[in-house]
PDB file of N, CA and C in Angstrom:
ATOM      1  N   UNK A   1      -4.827 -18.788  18.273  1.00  0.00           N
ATOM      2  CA  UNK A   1      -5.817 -17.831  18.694  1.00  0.00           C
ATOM      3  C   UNK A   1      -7.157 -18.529  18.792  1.00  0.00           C
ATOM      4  N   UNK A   2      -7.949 -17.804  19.636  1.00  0.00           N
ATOM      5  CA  UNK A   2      -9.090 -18.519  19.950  1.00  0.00           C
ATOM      6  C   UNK A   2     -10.618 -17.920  18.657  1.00  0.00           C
ATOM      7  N   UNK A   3     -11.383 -18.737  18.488  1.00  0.00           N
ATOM      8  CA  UNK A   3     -12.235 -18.464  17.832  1.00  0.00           C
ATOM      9  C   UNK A   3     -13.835 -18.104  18.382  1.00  0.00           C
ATOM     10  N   UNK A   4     -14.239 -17.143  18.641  1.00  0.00           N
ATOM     11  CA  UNK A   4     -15.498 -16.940  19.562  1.00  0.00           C
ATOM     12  C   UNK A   4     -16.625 -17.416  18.530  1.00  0.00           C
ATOM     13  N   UNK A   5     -17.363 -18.290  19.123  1.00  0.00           N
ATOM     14  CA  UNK A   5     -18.710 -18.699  18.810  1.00  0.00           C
ATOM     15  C   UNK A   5     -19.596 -17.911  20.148  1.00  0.00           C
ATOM     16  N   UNK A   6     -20.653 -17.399  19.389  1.00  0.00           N
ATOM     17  CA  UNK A   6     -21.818 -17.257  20.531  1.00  0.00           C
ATOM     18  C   UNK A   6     -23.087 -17.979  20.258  1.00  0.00           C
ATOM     19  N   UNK A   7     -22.930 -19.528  20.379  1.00  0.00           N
ATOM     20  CA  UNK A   7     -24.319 -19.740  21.041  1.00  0.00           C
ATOM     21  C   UNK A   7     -25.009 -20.195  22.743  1.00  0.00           C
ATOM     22  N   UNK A   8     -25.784 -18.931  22.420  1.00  0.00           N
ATOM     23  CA  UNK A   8     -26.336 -19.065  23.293  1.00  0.00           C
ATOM     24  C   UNK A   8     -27.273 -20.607  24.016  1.00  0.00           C
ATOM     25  N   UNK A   9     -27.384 -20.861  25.085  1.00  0.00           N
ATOM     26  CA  UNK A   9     -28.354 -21.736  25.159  1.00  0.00           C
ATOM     27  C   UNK A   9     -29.668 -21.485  25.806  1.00  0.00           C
ATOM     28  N   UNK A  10     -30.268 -22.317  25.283  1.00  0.00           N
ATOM     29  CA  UNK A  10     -32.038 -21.614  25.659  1.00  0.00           C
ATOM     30  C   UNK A  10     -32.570 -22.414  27.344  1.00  0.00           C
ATOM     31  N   UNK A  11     -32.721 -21.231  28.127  1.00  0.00           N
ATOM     32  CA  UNK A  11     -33.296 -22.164  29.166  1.00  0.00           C
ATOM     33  C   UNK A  11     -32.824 -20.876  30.210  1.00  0.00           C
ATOM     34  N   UNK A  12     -33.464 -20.420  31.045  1.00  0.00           N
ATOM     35  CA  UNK A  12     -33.276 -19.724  32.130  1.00  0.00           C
ATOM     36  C   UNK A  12     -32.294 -19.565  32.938  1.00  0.00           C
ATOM     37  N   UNK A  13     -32.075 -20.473  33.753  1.00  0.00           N
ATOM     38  CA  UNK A  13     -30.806 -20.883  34.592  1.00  0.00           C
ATOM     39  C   UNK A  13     -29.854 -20.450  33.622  1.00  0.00           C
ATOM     40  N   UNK A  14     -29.413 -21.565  32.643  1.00  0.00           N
ATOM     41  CA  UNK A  14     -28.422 -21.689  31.866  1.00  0.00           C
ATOM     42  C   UNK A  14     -27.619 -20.304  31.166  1.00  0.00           C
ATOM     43  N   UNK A  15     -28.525 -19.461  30.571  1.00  0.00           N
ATOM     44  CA  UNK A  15     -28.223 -18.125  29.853  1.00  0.00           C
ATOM     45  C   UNK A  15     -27.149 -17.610  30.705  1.00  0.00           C
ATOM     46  N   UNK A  16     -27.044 -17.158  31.527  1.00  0.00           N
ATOM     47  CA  UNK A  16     -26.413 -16.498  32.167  1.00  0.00           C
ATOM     48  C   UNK A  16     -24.854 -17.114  32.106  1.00  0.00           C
ATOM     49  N   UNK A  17     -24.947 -18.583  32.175  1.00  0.00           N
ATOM     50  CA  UNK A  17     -23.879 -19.457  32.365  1.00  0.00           C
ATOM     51  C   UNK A  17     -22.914 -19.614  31.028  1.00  0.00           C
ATOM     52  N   UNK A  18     -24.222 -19.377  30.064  1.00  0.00           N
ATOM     53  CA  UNK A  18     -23.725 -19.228  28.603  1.00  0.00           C
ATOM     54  C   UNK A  18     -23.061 -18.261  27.784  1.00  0.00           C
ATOM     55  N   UNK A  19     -23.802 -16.919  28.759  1.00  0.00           N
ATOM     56  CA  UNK A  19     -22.878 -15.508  28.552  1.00  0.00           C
ATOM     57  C   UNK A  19     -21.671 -15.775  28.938  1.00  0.00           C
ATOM     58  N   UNK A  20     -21.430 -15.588  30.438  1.00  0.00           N
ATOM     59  CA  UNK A  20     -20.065 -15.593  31.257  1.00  0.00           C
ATOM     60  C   UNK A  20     -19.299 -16.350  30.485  1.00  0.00           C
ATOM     61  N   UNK A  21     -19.261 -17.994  29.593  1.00  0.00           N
ATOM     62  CA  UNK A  21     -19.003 -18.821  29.162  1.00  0.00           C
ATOM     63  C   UNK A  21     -17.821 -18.052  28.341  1.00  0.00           C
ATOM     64  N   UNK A  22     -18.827 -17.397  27.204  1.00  0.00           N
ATOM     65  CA  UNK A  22     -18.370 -16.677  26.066  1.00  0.00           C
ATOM     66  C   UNK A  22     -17.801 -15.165  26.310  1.00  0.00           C
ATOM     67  N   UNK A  23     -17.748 -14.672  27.396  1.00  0.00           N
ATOM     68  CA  UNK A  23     -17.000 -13.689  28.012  1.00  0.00           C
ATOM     69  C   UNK A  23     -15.480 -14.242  28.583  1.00  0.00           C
ATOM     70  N   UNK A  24     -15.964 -15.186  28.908  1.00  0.00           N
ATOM     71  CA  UNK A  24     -14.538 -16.048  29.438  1.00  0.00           C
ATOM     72  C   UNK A  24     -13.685 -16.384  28.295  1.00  0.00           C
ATOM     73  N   UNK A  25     -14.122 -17.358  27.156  1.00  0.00           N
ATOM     74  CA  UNK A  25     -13.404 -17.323  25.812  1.00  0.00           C
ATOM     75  C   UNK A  25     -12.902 -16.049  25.045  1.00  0.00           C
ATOM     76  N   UNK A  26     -13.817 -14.931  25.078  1.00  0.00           N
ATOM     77  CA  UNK A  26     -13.000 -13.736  24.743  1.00  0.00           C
ATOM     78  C   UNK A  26     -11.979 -12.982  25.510  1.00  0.00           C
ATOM     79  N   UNK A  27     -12.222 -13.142  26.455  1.00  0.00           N
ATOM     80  CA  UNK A  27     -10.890 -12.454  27.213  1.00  0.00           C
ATOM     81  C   UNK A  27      -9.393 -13.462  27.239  1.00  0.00           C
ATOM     82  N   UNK A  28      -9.995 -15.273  26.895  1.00  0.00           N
ATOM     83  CA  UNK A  28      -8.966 -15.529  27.185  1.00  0.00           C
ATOM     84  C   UNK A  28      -7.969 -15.633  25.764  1.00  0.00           C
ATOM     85  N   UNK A  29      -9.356 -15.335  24.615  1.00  0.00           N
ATOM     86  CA  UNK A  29      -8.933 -15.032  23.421  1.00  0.00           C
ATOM     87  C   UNK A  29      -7.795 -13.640  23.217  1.00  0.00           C
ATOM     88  N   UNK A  30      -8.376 -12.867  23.779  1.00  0.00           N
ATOM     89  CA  UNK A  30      -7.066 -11.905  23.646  1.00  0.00           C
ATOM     90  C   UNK A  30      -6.021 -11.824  24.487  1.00  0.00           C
ATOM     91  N   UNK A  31      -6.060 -12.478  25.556  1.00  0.00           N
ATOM     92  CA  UNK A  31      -4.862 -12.693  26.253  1.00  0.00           C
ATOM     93  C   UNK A  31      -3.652 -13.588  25.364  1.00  0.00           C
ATOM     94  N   UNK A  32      -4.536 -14.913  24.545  1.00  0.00           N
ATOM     95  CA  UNK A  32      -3.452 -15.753  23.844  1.00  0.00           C
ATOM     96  C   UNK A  32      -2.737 -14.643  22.718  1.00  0.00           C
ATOM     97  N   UNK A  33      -3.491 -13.601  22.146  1.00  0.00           N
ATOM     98  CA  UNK A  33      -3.219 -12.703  20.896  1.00  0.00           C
ATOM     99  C   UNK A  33      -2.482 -12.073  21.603  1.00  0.00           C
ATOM    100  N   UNK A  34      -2.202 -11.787  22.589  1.00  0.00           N
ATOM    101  CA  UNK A  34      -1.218 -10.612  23.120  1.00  0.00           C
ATOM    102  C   UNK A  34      -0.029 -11.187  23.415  1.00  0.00           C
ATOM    103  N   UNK A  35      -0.160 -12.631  23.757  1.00  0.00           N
ATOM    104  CA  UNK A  35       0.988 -13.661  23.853  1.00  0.00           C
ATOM    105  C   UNK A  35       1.647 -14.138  22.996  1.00  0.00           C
ATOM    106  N   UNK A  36       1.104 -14.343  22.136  1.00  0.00           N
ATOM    107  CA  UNK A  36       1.629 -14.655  20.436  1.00  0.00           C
ATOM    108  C   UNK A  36       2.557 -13.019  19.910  1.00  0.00           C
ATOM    109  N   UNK A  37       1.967 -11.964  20.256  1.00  0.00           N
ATOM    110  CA  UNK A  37       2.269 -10.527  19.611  1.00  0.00           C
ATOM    111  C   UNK A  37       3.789 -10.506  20.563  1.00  0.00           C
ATOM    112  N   UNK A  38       3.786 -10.981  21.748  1.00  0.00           N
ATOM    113  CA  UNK A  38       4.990 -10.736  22.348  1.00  0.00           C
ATOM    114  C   UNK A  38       5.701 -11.550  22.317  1.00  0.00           C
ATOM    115  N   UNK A  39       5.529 -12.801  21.631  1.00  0.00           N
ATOM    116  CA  UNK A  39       6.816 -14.038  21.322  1.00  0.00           C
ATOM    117  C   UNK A  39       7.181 -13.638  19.898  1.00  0.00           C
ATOM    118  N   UNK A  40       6.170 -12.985  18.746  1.00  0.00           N
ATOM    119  CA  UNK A  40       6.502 -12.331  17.430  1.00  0.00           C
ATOM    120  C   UNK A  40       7.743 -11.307  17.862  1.00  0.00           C
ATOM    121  N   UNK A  41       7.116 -10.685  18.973  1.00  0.00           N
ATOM    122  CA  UNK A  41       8.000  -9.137  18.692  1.00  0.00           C
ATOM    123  C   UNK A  41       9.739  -9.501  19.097  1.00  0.00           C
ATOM    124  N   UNK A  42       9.602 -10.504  20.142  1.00  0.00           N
ATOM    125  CA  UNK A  42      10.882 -10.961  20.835  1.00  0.00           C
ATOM    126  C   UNK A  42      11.688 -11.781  19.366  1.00  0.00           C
ATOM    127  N   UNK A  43      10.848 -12.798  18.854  1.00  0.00           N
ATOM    128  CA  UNK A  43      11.876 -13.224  17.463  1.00  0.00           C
ATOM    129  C   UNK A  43      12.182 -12.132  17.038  1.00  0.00           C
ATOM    130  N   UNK A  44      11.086 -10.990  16.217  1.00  0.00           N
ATOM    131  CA  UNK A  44      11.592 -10.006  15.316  1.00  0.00           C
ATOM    132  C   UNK A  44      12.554  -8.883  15.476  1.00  0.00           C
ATOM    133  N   UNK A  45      12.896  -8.847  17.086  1.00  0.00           N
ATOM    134  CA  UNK A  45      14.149  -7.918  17.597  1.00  0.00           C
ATOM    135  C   UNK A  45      15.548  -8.877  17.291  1.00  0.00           C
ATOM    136  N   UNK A  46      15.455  -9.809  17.216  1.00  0.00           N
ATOM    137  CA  UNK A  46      16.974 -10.668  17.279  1.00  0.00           C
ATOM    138  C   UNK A  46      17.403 -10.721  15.946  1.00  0.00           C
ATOM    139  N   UNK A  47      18.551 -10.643  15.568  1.00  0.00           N
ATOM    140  CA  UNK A  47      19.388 -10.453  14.629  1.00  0.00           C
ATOM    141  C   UNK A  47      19.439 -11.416  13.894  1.00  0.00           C
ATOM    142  N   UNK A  48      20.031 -11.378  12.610  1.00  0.00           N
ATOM    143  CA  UNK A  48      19.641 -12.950  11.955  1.00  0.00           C
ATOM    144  C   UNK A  48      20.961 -13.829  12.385  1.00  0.00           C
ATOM    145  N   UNK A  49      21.740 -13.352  12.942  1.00  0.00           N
ATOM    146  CA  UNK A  49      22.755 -14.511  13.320  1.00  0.00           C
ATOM    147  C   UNK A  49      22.239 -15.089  14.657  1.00  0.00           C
ATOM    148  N   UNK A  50      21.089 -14.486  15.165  1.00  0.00           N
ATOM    149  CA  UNK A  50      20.550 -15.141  17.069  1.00  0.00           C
ATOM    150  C   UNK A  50      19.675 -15.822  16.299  1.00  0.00           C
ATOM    151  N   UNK A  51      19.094 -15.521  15.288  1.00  0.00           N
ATOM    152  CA  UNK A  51      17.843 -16.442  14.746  1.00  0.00           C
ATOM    153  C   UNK A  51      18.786 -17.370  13.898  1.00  0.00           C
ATOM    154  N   UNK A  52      19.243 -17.741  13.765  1.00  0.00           N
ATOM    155  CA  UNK A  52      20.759 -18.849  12.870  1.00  0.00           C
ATOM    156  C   UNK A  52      20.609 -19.649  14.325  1.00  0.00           C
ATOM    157  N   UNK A  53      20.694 -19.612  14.844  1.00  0.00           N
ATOM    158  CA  UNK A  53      21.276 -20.199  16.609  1.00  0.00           C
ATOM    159  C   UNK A  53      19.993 -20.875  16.877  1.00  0.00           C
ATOM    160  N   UNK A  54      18.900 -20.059  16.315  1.00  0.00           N
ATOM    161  CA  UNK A  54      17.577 -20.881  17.204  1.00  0.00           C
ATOM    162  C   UNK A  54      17.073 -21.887  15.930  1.00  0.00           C
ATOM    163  N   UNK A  55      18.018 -22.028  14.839  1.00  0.00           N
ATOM    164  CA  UNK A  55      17.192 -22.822  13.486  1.00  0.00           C
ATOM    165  C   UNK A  55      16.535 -21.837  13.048  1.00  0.00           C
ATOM    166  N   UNK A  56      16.084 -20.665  13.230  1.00  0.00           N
ATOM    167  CA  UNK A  56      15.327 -20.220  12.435  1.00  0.00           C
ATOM    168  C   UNK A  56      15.777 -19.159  11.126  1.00  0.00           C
ATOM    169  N   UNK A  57      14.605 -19.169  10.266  1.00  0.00           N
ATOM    170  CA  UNK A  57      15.084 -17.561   9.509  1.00  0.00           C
ATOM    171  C   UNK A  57      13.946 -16.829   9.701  1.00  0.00           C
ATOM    172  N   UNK A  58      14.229 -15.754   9.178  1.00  0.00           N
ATOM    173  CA  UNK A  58      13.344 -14.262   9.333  1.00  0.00           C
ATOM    174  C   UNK A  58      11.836 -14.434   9.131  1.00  0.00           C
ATOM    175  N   UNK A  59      11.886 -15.298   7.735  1.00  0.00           N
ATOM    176  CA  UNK A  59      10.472 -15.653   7.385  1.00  0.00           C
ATOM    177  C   UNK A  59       9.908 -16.617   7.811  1.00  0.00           C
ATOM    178  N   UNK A  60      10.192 -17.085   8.598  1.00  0.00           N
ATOM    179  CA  UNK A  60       9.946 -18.284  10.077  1.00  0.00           C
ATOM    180  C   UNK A  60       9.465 -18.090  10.955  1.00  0.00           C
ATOM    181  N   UNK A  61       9.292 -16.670  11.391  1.00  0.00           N
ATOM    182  CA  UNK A  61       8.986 -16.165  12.289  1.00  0.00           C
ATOM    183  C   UNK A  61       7.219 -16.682  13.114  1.00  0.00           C
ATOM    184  N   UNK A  62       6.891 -15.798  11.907  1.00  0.00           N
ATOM    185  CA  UNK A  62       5.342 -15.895  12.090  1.00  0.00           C
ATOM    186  C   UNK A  62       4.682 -17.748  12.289  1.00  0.00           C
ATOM    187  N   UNK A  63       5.217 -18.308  11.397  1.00  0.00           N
ATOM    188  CA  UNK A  63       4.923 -19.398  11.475  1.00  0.00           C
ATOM    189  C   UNK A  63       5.204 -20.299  12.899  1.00  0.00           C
ATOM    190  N   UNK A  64       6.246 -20.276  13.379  1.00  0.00           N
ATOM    191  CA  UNK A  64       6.926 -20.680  14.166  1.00  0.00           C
ATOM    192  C   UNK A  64       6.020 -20.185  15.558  1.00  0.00           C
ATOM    193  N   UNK A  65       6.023 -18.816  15.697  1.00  0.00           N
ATOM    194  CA  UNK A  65       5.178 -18.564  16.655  1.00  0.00           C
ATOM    195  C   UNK A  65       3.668 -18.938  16.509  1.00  0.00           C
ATOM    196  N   UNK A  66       2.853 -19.483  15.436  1.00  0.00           N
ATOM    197  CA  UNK A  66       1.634 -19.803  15.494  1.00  0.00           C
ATOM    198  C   UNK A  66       1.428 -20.985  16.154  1.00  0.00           C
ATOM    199  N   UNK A  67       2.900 -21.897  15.347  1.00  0.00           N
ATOM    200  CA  UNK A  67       2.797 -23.553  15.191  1.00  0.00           C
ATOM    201  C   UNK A  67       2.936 -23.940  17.052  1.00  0.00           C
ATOM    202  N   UNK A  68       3.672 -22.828  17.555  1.00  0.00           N
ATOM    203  CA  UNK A  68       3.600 -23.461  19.160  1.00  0.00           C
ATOM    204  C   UNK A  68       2.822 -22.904  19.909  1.00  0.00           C
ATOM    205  N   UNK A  69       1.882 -22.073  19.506  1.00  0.00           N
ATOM    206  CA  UNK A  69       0.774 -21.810  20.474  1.00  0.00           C
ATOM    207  C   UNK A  69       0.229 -23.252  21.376  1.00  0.00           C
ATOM    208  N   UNK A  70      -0.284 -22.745  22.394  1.00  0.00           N
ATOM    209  CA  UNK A  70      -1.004 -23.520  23.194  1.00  0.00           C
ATOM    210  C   UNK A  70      -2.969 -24.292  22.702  1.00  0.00           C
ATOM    211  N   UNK A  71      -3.135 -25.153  22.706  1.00  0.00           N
ATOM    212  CA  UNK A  71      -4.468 -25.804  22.355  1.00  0.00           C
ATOM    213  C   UNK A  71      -5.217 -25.437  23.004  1.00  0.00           C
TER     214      UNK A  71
END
């Protein structure tokens, strides 16, 4: 998940560039959270013998889906 910082930068031109900036990181911040929520929900429907098949166990879940997020 993404982490929003807002600083702003000082200078006319720039502000504007600095908003949109940090409008852009939040939206793309919750797009990754909604992506993560739907690779959680897809492990947590499968049975523990489909999660046996993928290496995983139950309490793997969460982790597993953090550890392959995207950078």
């Amino acid at each position: 998940m993404a982490t929003l910082t807002l600083p702003l930068p000082s200078g006319r031109g720039t502000r504007r560039l600095g908003i949109l900036e940090c409008i852009s990181k939040f939206i793309a911040g919750i797009s990754e959270g909604r992506e993560l929520a739907t690779r959680y929900e897809r492990l947590a429907h499968k049975s523990d013998a489909e999660l046996t098949r993928l290496g995983l166990k139950r309490e793997d879940i969460a982790r597993t889906v953090f550890a392959a997020r995207r950078r």
